[in-house]
PDB file of N, CA and C in Angstrom:
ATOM      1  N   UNK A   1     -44.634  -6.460 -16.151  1.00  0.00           N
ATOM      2  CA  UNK A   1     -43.344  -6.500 -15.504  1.00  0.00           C
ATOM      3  C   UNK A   1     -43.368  -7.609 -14.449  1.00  0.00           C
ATOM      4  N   UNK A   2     -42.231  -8.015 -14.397  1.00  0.00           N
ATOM      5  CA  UNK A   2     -42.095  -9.359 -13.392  1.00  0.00           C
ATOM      6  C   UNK A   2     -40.963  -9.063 -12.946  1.00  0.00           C
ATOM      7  N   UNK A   3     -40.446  -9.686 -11.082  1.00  0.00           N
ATOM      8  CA  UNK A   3     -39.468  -9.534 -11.079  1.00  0.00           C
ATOM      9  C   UNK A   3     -39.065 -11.157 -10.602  1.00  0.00           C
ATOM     10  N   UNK A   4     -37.759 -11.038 -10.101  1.00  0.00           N
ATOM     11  CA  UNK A   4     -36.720 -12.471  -9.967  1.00  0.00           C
ATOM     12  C   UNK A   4     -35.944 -11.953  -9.326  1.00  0.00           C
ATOM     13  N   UNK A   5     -35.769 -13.070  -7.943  1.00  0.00           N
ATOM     14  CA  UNK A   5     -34.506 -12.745  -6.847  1.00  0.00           C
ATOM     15  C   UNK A   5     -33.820 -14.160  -7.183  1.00  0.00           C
ATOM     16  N   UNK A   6     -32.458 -13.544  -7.279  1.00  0.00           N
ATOM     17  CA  UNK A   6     -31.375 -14.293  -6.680  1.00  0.00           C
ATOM     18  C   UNK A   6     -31.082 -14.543  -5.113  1.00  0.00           C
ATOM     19  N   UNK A   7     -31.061 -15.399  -4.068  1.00  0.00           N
ATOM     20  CA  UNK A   7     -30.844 -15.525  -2.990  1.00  0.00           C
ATOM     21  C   UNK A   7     -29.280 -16.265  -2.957  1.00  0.00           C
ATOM     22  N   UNK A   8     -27.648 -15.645  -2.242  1.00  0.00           N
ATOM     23  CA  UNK A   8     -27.437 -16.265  -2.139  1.00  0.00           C
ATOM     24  C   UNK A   8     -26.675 -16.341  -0.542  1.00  0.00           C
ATOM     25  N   UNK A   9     -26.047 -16.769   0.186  1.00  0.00           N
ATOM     26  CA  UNK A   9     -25.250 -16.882   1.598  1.00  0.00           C
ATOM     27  C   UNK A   9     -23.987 -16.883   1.640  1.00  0.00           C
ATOM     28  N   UNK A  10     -23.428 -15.740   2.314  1.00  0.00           N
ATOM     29  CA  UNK A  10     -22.194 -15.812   2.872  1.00  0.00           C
ATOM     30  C   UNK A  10     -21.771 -15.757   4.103  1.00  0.00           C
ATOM     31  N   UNK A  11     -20.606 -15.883   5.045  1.00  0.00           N
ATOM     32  CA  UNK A  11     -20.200 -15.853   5.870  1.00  0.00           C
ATOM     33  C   UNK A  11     -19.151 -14.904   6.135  1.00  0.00           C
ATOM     34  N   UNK A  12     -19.080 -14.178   7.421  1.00  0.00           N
ATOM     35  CA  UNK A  12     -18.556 -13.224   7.518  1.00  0.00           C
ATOM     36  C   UNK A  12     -18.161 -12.651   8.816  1.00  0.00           C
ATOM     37  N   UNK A  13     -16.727 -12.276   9.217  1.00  0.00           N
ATOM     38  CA  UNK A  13     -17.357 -11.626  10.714  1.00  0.00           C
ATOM     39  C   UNK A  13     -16.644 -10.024  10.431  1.00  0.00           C
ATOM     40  N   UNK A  14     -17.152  -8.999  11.875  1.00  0.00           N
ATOM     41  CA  UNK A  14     -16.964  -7.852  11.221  1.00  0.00           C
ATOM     42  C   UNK A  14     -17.041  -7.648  12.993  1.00  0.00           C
ATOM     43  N   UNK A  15     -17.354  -5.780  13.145  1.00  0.00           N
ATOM     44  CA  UNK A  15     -17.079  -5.029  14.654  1.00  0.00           C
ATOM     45  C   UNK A  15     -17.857  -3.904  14.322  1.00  0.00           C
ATOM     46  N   UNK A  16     -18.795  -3.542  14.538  1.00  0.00           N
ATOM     47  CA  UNK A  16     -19.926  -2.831  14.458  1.00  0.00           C
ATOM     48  C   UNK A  16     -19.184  -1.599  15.614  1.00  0.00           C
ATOM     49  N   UNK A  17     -18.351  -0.375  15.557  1.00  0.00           N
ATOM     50  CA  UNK A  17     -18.428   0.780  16.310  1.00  0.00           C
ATOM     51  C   UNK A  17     -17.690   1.938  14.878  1.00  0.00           C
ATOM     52  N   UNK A  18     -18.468   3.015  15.802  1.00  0.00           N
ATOM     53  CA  UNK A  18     -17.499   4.218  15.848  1.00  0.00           C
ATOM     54  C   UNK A  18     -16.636   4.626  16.387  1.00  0.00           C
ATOM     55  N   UNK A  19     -15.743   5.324  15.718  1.00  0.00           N
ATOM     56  CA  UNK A  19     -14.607   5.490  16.214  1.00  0.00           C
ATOM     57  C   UNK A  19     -14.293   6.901  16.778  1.00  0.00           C
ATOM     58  N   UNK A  20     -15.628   7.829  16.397  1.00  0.00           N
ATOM     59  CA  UNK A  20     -15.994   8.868  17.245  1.00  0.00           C
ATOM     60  C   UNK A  20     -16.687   8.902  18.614  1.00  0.00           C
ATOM     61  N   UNK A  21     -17.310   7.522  18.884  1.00  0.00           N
ATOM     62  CA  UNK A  21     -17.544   7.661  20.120  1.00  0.00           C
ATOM     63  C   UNK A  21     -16.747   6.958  21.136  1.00  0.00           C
ATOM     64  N   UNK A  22     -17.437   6.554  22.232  1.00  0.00           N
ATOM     65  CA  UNK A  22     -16.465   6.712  23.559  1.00  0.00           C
ATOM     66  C   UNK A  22     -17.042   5.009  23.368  1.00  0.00           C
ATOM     67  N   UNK A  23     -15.682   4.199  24.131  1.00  0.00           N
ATOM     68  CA  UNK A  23     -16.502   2.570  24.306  1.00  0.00           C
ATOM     69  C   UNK A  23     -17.436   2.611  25.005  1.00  0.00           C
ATOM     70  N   UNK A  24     -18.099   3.324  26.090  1.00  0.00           N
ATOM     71  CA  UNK A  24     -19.415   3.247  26.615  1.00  0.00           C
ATOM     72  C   UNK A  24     -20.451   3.262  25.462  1.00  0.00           C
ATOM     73  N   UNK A  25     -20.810   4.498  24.908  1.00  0.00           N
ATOM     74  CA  UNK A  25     -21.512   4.799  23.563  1.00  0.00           C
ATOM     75  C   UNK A  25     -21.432   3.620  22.505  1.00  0.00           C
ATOM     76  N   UNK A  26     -20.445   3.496  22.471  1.00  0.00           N
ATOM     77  CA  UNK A  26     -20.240   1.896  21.249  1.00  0.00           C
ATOM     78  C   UNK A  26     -20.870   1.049  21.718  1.00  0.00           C
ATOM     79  N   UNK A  27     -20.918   0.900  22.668  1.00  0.00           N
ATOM     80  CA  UNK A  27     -21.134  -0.689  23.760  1.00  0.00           C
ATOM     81  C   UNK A  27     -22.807  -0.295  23.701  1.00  0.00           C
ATOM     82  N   UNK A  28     -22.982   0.504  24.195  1.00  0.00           N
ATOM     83  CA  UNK A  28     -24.650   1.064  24.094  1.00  0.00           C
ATOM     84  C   UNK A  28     -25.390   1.125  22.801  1.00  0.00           C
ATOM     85  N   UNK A  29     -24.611   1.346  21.673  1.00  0.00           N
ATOM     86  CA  UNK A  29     -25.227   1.704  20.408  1.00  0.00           C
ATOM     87  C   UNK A  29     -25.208   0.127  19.808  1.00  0.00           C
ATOM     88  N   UNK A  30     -24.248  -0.081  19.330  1.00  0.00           N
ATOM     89  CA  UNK A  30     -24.088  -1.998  19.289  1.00  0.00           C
ATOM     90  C   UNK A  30     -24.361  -2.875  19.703  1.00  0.00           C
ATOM     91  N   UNK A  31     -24.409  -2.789  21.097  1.00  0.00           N
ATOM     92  CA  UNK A  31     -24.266  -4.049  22.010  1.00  0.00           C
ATOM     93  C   UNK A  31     -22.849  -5.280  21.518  1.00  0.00           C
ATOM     94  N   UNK A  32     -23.516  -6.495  21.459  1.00  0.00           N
ATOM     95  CA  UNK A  32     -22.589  -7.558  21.076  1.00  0.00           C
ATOM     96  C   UNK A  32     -21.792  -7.475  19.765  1.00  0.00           C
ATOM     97  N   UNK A  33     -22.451  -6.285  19.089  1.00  0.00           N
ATOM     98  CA  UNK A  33     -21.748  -6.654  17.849  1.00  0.00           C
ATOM     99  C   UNK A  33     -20.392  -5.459  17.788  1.00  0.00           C
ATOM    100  N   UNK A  34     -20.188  -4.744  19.007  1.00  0.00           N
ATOM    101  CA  UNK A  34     -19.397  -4.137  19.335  1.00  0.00           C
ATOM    102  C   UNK A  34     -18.418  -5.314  19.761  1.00  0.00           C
ATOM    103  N   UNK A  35     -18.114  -6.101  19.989  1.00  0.00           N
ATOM    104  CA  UNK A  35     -17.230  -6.695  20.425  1.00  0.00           C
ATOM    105  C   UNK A  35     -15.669  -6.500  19.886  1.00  0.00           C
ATOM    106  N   UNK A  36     -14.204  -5.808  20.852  1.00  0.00           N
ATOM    107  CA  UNK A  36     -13.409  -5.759  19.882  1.00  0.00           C
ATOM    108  C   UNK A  36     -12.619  -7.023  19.194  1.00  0.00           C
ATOM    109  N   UNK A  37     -13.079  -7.687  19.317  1.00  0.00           N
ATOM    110  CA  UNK A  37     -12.786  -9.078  18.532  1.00  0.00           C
ATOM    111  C   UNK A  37     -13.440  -9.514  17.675  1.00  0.00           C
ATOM    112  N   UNK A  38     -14.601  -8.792  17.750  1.00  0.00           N
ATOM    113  CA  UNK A  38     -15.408  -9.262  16.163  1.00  0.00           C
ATOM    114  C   UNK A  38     -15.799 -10.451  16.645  1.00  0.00           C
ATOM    115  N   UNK A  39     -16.794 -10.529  15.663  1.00  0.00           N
ATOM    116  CA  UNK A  39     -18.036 -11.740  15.870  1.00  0.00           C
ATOM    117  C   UNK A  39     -18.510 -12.188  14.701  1.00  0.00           C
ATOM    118  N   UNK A  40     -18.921 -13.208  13.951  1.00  0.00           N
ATOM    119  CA  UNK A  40     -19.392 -13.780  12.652  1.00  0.00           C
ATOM    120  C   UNK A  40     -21.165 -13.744  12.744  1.00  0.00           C
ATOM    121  N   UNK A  41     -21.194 -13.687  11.282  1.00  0.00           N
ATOM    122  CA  UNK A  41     -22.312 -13.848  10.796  1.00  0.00           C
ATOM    123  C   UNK A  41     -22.520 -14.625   9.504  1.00  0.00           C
ATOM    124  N   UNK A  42     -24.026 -15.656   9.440  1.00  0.00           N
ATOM    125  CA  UNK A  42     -24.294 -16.155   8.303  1.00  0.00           C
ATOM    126  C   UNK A  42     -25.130 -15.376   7.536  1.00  0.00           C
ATOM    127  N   UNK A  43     -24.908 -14.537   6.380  1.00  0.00           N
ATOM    128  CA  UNK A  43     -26.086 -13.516   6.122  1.00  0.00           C
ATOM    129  C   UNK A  43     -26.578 -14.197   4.632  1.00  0.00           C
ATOM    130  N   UNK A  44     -27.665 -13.836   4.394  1.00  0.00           N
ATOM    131  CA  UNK A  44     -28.525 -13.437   3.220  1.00  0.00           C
ATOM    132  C   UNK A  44     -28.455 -12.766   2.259  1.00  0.00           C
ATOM    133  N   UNK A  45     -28.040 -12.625   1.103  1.00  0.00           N
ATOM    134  CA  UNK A  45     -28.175 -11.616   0.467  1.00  0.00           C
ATOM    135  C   UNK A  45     -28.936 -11.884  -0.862  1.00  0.00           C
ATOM    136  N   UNK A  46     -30.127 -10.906  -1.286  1.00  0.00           N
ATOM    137  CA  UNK A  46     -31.608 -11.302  -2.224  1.00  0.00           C
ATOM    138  C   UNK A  46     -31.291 -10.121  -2.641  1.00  0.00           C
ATOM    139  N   UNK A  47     -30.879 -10.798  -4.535  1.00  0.00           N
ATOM    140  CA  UNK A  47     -30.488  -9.573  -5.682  1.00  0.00           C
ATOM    141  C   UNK A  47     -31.983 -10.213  -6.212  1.00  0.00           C
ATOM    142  N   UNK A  48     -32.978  -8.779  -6.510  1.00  0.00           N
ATOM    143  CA  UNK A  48     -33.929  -8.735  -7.140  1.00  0.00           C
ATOM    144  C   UNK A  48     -33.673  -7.788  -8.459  1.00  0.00           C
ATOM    145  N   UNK A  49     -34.524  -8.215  -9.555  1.00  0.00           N
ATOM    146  CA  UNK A  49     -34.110  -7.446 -10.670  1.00  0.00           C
ATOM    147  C   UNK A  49     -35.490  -7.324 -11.536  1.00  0.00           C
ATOM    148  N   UNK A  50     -36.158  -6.303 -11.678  1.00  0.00           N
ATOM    149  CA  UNK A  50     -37.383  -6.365 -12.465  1.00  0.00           C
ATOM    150  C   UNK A  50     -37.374  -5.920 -13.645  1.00  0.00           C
ATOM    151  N   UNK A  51     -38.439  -6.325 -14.417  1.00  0.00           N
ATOM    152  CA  UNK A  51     -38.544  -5.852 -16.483  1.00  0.00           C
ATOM    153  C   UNK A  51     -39.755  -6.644 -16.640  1.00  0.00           C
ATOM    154  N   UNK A  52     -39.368  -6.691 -18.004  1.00  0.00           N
ATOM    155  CA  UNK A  52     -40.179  -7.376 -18.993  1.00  0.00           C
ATOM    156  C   UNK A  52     -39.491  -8.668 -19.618  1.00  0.00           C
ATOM    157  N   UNK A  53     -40.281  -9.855 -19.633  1.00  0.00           N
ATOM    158  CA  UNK A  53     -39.780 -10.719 -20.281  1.00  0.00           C
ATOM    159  C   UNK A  53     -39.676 -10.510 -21.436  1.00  0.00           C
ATOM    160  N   UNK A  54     -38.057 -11.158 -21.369  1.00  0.00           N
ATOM    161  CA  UNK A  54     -37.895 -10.870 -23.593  1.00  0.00           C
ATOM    162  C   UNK A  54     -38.566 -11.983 -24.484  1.00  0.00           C
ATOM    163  N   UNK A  55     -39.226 -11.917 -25.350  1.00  0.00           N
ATOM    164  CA  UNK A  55     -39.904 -13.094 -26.088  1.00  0.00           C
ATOM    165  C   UNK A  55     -38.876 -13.448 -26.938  1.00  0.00           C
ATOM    166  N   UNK A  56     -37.550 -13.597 -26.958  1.00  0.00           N
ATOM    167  CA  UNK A  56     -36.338 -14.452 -27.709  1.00  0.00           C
ATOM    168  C   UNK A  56     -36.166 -15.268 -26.451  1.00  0.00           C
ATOM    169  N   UNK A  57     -35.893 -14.600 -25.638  1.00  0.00           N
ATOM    170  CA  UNK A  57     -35.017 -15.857 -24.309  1.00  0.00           C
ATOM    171  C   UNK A  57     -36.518 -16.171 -23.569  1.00  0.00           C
ATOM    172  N   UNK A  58     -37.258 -15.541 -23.115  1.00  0.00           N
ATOM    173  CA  UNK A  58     -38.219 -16.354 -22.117  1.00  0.00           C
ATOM    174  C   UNK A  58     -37.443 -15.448 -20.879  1.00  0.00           C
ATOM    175  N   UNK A  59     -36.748 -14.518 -20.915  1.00  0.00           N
ATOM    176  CA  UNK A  59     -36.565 -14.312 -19.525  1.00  0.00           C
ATOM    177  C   UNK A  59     -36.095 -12.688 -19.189  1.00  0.00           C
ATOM    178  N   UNK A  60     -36.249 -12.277 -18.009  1.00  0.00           N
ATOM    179  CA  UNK A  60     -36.170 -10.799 -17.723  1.00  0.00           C
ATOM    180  C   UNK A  60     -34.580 -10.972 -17.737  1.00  0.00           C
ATOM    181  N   UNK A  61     -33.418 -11.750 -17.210  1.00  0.00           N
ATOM    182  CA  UNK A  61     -32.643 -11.364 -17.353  1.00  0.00           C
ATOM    183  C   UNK A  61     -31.596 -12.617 -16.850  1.00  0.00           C
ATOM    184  N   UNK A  62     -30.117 -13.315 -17.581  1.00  0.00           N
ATOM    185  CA  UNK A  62     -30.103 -14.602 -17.828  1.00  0.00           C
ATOM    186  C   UNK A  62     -29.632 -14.870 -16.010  1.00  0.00           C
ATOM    187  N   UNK A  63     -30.104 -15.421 -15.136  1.00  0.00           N
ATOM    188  CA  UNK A  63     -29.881 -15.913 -14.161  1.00  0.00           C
ATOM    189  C   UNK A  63     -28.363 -16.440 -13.651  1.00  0.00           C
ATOM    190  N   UNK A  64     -27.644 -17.053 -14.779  1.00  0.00           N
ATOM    191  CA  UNK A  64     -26.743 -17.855 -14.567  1.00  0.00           C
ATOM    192  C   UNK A  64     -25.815 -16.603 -14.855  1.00  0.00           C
ATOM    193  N   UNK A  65     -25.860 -15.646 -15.512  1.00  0.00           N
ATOM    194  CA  UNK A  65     -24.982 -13.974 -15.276  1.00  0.00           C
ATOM    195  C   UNK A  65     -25.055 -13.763 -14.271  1.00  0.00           C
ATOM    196  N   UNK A  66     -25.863 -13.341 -13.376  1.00  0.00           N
ATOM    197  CA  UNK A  66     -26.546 -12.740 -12.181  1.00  0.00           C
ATOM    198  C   UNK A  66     -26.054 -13.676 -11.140  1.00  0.00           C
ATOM    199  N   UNK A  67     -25.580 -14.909 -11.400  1.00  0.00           N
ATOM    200  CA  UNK A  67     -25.039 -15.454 -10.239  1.00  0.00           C
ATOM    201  C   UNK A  67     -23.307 -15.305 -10.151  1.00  0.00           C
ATOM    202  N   UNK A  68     -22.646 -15.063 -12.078  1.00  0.00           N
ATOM    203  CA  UNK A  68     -21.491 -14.930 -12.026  1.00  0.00           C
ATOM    204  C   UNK A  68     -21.163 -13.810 -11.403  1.00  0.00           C
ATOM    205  N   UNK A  69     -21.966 -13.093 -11.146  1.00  0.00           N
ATOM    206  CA  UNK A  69     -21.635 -11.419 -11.400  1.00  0.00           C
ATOM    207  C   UNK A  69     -21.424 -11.509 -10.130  1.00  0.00           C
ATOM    208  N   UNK A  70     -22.675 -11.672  -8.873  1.00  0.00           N
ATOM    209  CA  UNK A  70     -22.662 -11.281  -7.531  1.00  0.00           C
ATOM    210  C   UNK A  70     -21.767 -12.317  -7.476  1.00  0.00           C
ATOM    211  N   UNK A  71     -21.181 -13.570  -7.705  1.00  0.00           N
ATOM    212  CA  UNK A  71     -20.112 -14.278  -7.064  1.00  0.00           C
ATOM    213  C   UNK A  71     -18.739 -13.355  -7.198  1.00  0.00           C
ATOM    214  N   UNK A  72     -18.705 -13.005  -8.775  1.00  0.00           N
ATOM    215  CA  UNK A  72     -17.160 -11.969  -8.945  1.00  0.00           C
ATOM    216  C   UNK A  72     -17.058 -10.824  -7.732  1.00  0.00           C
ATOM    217  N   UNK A  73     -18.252  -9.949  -7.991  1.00  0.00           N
ATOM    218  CA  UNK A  73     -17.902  -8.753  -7.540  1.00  0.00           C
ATOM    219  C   UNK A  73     -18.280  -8.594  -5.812  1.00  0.00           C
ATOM    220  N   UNK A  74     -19.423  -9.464  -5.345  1.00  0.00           N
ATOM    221  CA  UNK A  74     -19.606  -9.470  -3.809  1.00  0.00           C
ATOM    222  C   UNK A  74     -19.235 -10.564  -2.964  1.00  0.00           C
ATOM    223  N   UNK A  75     -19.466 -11.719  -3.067  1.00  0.00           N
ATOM    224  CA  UNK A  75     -19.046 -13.053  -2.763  1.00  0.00           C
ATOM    225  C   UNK A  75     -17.468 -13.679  -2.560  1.00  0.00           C
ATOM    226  N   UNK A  76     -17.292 -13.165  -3.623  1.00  0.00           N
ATOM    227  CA  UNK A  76     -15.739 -13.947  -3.455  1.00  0.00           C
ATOM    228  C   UNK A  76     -14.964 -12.902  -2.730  1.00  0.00           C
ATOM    229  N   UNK A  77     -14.975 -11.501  -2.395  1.00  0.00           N
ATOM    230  CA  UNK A  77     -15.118 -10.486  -1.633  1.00  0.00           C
ATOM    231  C   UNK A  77     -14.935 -10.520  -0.157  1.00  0.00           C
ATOM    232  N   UNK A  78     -16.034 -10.647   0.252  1.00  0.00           N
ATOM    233  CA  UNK A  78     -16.757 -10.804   1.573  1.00  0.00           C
ATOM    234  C   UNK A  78     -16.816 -12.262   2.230  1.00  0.00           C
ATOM    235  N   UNK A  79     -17.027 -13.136   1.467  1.00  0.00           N
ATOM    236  CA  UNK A  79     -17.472 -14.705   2.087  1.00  0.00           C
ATOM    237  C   UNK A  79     -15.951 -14.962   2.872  1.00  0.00           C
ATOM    238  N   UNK A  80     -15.963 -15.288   4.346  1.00  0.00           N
ATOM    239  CA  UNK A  80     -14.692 -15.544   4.993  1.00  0.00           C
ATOM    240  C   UNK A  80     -14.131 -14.957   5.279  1.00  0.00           C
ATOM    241  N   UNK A  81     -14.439 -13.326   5.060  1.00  0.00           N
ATOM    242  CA  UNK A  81     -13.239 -12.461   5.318  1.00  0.00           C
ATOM    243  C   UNK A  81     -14.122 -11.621   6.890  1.00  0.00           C
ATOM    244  N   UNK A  82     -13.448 -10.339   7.171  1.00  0.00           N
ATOM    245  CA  UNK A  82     -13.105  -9.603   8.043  1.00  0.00           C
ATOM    246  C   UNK A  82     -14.051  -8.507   7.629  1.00  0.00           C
ATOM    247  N   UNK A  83     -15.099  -8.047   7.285  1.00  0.00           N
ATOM    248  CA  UNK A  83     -15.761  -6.630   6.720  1.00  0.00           C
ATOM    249  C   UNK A  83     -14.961  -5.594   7.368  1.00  0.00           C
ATOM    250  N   UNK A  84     -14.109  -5.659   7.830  1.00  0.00           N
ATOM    251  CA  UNK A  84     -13.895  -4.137   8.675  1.00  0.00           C
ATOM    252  C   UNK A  84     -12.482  -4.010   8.164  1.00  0.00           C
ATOM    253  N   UNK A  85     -11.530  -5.159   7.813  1.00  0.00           N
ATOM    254  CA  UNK A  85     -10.173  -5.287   7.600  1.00  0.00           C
ATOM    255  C   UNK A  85      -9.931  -5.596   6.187  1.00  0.00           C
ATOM    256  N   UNK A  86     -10.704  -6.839   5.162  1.00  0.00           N
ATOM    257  CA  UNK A  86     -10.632  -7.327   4.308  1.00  0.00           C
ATOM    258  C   UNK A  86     -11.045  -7.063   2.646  1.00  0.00           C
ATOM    259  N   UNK A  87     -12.152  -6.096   3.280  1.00  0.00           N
ATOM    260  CA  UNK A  87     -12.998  -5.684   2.253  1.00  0.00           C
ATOM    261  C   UNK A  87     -12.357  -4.647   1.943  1.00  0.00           C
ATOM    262  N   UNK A  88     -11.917  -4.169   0.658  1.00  0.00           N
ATOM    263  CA  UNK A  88     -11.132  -2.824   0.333  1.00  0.00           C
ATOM    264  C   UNK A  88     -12.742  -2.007   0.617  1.00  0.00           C
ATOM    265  N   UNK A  89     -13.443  -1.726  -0.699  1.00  0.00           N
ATOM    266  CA  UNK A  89     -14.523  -1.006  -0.573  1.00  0.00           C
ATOM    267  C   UNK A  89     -15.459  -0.719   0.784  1.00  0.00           C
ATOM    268  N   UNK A  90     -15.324  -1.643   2.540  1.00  0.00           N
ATOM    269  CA  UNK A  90     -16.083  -1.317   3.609  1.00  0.00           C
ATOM    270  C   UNK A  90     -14.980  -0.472   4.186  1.00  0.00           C
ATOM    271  N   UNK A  91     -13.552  -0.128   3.723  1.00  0.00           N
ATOM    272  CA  UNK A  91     -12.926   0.286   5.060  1.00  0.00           C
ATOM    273  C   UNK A  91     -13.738   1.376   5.230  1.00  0.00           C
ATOM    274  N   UNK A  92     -13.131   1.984   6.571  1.00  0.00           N
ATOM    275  CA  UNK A  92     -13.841   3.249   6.707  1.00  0.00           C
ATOM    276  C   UNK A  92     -15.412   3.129   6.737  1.00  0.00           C
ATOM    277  N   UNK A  93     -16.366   1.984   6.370  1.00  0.00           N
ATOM    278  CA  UNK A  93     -17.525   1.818   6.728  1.00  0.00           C
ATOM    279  C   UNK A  93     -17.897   1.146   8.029  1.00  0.00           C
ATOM    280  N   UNK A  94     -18.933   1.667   8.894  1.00  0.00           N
ATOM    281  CA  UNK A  94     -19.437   0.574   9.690  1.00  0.00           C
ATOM    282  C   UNK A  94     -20.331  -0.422   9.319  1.00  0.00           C
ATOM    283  N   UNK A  95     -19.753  -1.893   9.427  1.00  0.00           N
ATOM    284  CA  UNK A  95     -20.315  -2.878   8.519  1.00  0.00           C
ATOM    285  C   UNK A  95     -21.929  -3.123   8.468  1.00  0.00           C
ATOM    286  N   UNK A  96     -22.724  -2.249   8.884  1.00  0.00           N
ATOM    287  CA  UNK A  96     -24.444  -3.022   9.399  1.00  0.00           C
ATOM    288  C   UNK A  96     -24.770  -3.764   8.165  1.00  0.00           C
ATOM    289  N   UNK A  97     -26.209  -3.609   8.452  1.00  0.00           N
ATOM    290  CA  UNK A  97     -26.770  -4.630   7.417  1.00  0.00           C
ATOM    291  C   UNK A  97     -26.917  -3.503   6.288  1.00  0.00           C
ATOM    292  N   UNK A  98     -27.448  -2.569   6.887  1.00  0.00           N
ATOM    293  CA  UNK A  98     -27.887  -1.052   6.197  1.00  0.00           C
ATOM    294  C   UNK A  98     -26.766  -0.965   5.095  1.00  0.00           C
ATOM    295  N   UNK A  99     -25.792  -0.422   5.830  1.00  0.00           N
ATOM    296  CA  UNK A  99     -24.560   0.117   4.832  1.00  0.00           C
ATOM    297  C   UNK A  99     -23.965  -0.824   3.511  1.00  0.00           C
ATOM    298  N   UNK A 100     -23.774  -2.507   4.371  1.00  0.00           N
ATOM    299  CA  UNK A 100     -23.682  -3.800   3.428  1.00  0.00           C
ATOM    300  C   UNK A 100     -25.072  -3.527   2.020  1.00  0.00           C
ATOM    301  N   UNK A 101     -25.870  -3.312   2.463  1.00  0.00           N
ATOM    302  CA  UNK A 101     -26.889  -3.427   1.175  1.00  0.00           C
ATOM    303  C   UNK A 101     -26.753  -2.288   0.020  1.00  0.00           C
ATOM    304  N   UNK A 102     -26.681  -1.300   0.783  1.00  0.00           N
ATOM    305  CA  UNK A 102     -26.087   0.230   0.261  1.00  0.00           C
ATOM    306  C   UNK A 102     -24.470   0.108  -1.048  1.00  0.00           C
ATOM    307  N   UNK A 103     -23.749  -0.884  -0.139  1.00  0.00           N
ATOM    308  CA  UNK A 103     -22.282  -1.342  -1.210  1.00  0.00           C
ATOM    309  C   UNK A 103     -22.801  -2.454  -2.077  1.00  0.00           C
ATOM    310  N   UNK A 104     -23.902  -3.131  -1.810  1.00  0.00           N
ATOM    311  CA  UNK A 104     -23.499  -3.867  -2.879  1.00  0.00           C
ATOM    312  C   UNK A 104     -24.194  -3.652  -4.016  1.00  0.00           C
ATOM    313  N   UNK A 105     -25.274  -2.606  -3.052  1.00  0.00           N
ATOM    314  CA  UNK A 105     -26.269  -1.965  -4.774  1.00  0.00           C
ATOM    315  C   UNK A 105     -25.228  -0.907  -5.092  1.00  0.00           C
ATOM    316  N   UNK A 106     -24.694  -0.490  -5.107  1.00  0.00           N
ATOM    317  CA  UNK A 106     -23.960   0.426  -5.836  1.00  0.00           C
ATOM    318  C   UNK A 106     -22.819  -0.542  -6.584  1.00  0.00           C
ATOM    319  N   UNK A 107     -22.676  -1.461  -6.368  1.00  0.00           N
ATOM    320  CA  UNK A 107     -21.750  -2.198  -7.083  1.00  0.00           C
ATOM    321  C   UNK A 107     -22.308  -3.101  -8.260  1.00  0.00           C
ATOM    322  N   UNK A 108     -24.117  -3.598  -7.920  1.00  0.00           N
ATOM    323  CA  UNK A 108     -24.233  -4.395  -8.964  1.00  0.00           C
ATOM    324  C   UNK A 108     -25.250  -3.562  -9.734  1.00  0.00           C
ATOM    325  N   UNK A 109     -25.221  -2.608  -9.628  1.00  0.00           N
ATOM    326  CA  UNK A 109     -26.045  -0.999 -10.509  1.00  0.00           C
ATOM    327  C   UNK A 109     -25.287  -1.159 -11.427  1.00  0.00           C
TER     328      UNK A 109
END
């Protein structure tokens, strides 16, 4: 078994609180990324995918899919937008890094 990451970058800004706690608590739990104006980020995102190489193609799985796919379904999405306003699938989420990784494996599962 072998595996293969896709690495690719988007841009994004978002507001890291709850809306159950008090702005002290937000401000304490967040810090800066509590800000109610939101703040940007350049993030990372590394789709790994493991198997077996197929002996027809030479490959665990065709790369140039794997880039259409996360461009359709996460990328064209998220890149430029608002995580807290823009994204149908984050409303109601708090954007971390945690939860972001959590949506997009459930999306490219």
């Amino acid at each position: 078994m072998i595996f293969i990451t896709r690495k690719i970058e988007f841009s994004a800004g978002h507001r890291l609180f709850n809306p159950k706690f008090s702005d002290q608590k937000n401000e304490a739990t967040f810090g800066l990324c509590n800000n109610p104006n939101g703040h940007g980020h350049n993030y990372v995102l590394e789709v790994t995918l493991s198997g077996e190489v197929c002996k027809d193609t030479g490959m665990v799985f065709d790369l140039k899919e794997l880039k259409k796919l996360t461009q359709r379904e996460i990328i064209d999405k998220v890149d430029h937008k608002n995580l807290n306003v823009d994204v149908e699938y984050l409303k109601g989420v708090i954007p971390t890094a945690e939860n972001l990784a959590i949506k997009f494996w459930e999306i490219l599962e």
